[in-house]
N, C-alpha and C. Protein backbone atom coordinates (compact mmCIF):
# COMPACT_ATOMS: atom_id res chain seq x y z
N UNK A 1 4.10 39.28 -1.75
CA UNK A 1 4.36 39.41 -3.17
C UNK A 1 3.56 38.35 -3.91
N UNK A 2 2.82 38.80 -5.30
CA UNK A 2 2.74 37.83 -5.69
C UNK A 2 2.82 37.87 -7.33
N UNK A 3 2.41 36.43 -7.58
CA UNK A 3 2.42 36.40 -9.30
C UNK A 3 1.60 36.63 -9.91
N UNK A 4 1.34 37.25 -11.78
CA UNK A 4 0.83 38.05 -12.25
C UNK A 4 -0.45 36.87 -12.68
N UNK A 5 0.33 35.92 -12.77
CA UNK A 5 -0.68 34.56 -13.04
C UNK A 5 -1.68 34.49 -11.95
N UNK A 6 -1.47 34.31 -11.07
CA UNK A 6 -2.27 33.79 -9.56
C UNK A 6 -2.27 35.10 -8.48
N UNK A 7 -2.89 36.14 -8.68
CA UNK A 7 -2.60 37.36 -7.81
C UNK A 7 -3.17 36.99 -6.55
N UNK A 8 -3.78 36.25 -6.26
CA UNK A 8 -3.97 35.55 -5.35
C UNK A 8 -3.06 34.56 -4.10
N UNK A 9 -2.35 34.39 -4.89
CA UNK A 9 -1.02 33.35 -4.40
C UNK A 9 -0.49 33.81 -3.71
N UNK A 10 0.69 33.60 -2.82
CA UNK A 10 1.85 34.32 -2.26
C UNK A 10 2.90 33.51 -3.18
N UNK A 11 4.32 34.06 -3.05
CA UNK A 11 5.45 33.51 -3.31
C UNK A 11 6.03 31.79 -2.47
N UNK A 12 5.17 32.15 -1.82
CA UNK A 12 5.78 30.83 -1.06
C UNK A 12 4.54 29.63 -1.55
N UNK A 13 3.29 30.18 -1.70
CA UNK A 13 2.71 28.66 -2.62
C UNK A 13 3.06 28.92 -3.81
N UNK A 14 3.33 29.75 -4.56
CA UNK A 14 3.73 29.56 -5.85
C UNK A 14 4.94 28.94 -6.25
N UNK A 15 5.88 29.14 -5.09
CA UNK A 15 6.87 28.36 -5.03
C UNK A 15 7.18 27.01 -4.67
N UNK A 16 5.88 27.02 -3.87
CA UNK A 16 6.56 25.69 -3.26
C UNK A 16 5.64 24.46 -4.64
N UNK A 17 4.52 25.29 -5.23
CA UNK A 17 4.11 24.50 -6.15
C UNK A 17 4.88 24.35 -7.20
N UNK A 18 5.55 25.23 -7.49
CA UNK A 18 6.38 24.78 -8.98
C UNK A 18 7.65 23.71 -8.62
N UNK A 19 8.08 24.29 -7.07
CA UNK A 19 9.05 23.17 -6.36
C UNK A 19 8.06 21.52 -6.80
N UNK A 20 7.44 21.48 -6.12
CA UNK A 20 6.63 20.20 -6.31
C UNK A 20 6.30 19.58 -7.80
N UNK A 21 6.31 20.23 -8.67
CA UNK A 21 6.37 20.19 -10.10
C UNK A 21 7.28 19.67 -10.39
N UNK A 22 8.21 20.20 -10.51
CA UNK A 22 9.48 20.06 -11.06
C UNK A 22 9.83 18.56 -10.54
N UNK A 23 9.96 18.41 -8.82
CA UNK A 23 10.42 17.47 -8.42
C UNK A 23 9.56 16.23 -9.15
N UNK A 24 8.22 16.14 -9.93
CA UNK A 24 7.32 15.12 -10.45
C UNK A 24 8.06 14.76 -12.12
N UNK A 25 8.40 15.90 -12.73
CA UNK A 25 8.81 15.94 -13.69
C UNK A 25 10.13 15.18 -13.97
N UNK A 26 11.26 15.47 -13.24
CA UNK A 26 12.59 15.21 -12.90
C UNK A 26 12.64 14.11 -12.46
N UNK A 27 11.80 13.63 -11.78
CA UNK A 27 11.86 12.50 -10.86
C UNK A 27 11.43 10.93 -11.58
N UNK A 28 11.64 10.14 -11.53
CA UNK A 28 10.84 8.97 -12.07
C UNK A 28 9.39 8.50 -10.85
N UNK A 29 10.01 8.49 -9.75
CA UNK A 29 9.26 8.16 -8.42
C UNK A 29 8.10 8.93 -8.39
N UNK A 30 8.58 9.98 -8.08
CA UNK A 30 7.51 10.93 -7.43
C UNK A 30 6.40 11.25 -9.07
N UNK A 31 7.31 11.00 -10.17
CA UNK A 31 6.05 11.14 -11.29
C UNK A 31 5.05 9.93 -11.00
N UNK A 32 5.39 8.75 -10.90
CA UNK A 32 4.53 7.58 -10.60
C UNK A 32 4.02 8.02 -9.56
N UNK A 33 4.29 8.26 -8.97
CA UNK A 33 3.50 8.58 -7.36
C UNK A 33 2.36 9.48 -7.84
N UNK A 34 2.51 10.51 -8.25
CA UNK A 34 1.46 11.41 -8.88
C UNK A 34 0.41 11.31 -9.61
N UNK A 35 1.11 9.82 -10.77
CA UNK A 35 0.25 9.81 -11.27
C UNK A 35 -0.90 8.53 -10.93
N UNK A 36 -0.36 7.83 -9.95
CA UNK A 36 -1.25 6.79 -9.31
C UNK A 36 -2.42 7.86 -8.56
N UNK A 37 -2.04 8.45 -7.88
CA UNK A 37 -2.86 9.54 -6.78
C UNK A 37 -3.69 10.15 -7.69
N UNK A 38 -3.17 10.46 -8.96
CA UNK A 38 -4.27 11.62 -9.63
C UNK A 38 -5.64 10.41 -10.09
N UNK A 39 -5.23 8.62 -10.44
CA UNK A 39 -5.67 8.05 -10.90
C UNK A 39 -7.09 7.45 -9.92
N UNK A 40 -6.31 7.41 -8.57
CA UNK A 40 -7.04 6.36 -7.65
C UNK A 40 -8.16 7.59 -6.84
N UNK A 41 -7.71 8.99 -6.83
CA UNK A 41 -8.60 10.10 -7.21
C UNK A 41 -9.85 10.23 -7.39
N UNK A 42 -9.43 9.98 -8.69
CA UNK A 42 -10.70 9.83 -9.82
C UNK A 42 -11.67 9.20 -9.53
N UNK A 43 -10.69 7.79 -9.04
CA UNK A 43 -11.93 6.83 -9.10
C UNK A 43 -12.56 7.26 -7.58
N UNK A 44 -12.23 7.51 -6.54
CA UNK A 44 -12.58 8.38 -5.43
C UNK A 44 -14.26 9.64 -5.73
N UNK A 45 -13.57 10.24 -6.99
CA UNK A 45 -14.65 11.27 -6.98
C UNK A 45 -15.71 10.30 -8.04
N UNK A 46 -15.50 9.49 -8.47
CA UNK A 46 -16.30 8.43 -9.38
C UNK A 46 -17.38 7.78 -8.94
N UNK A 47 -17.07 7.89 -7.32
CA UNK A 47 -18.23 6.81 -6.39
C UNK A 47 -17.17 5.58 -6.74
N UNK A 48 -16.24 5.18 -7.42
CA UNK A 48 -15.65 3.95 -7.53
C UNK A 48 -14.54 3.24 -6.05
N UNK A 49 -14.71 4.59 -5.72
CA UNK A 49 -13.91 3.87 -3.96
C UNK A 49 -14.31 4.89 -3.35
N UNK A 50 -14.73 4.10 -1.80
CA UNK A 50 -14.90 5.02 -0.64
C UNK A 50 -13.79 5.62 -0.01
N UNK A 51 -14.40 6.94 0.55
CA UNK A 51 -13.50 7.53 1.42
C UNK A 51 -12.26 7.12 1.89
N UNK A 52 -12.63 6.00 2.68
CA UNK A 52 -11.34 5.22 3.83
C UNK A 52 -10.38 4.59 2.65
N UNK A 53 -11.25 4.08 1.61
CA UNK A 53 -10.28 3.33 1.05
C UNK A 53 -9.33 4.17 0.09
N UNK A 54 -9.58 5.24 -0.60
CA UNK A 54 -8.88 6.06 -0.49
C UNK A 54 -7.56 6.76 0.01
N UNK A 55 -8.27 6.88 1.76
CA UNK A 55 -6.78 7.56 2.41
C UNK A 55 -6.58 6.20 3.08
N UNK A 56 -6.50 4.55 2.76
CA UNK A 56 -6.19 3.52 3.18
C UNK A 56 -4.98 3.91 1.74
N UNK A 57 -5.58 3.96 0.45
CA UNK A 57 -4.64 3.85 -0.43
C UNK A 57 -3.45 4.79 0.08
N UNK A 58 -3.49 6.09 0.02
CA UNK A 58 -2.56 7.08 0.30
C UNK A 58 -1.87 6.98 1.28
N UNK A 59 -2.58 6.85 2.12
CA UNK A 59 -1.31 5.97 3.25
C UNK A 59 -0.11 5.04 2.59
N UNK A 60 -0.70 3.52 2.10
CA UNK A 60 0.23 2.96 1.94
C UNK A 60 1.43 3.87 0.49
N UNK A 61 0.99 4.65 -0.40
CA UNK A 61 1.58 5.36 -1.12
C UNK A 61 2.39 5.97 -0.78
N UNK A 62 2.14 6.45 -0.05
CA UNK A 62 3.17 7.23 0.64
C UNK A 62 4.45 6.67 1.38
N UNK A 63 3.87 6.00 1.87
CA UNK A 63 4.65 4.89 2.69
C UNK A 63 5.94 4.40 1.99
N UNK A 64 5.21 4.02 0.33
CA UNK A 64 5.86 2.81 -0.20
C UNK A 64 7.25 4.27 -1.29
N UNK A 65 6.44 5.18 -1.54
CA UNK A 65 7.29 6.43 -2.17
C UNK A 65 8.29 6.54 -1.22
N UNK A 66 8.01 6.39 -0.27
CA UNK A 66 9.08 7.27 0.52
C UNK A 66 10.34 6.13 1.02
N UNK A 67 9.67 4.70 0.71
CA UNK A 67 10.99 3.57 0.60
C UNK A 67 11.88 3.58 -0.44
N UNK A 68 10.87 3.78 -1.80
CA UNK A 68 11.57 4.25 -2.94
C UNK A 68 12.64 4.98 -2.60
N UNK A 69 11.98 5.92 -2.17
CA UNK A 69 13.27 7.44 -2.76
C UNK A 69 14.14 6.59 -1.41
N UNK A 70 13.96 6.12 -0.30
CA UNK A 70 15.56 5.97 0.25
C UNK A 70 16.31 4.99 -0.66
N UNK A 71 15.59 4.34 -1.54
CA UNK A 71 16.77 2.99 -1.97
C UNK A 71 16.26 1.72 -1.41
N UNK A 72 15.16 2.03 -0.70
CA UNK A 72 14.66 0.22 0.01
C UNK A 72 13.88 -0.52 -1.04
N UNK A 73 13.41 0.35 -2.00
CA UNK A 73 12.21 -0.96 -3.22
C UNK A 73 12.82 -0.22 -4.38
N UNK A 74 13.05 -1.57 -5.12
CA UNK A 74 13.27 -1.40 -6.54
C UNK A 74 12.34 -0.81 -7.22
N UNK A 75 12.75 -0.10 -8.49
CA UNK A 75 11.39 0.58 -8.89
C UNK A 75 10.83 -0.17 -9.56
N UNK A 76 11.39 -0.96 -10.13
CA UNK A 76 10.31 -1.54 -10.73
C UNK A 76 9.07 -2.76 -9.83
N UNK A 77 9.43 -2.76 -8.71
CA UNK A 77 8.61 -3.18 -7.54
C UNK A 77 7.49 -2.17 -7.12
N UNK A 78 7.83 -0.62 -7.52
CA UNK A 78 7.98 -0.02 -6.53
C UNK A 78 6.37 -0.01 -7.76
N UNK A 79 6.95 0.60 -9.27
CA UNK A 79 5.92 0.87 -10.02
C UNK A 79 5.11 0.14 -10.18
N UNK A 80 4.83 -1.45 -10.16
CA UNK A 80 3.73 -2.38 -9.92
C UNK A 80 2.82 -2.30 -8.67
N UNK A 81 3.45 -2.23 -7.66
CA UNK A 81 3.01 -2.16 -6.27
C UNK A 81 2.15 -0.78 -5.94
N UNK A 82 2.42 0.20 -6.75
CA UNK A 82 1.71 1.59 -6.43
C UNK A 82 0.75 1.56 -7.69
N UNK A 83 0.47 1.06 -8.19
CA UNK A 83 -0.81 1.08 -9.43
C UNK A 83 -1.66 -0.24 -8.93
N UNK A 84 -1.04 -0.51 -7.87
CA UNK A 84 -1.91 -1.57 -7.86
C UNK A 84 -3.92 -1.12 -7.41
C-alpha cells in the first residue's frame, strides 16, 4: 500500500517516518539530537569535517541521546555537550 504523496513509499516507511517525526517534534531530546546531526551534516557535506570525524561525531551522539532519554544526563548537560 501506499501514499498518494510518495507512491513510491510503502506504509511501513511512511510510517515509520512520520513515527520519527513526531517523536523530534514532541520530544525536547531527540529535537536537539536532530538538530545537531542536521547541523554537523552540513558541515560534513561543506568539506568542513571529514568523514571519520563525522561518524566519530554520531557515534558519540548517539551515545550521549540515548543517556538522555534514560535519565543519566541532565539536559541541560545533555544540550551543551551535543552542539558541541
Amino acid at each position: 500500500m501506499s501514499s498518494k504523496d510518495e507512491p513510491d513509499k510503502t506504509c511501513r516507511d511512511v510510517g515509520s517516518r512520520r513515527h520519527y517525526d513526531d517523536k523530534c517534534k514532541n520530544d525536547p531530546i531527540w529535537q536537539t539530537y536532530n538538530r545537531a546531526y542536521k547541523a554537523h551534516y552540513a558541515r560534513y557535506m561543506k568539506k568542513k569535517m571529514t568523514i571519520s570525524e563525522f561518524e566519530k561525531w554520531s557515534r558519540f551522539a548517539s551515545s550521549l541521546r540515548d543517556k538522555a532519554v534514560a535519565g543519566k544526563v541532565d539536559f541541560a548537560q545533555y544540550y551543551a555537550d551535543i552542539r558541541k
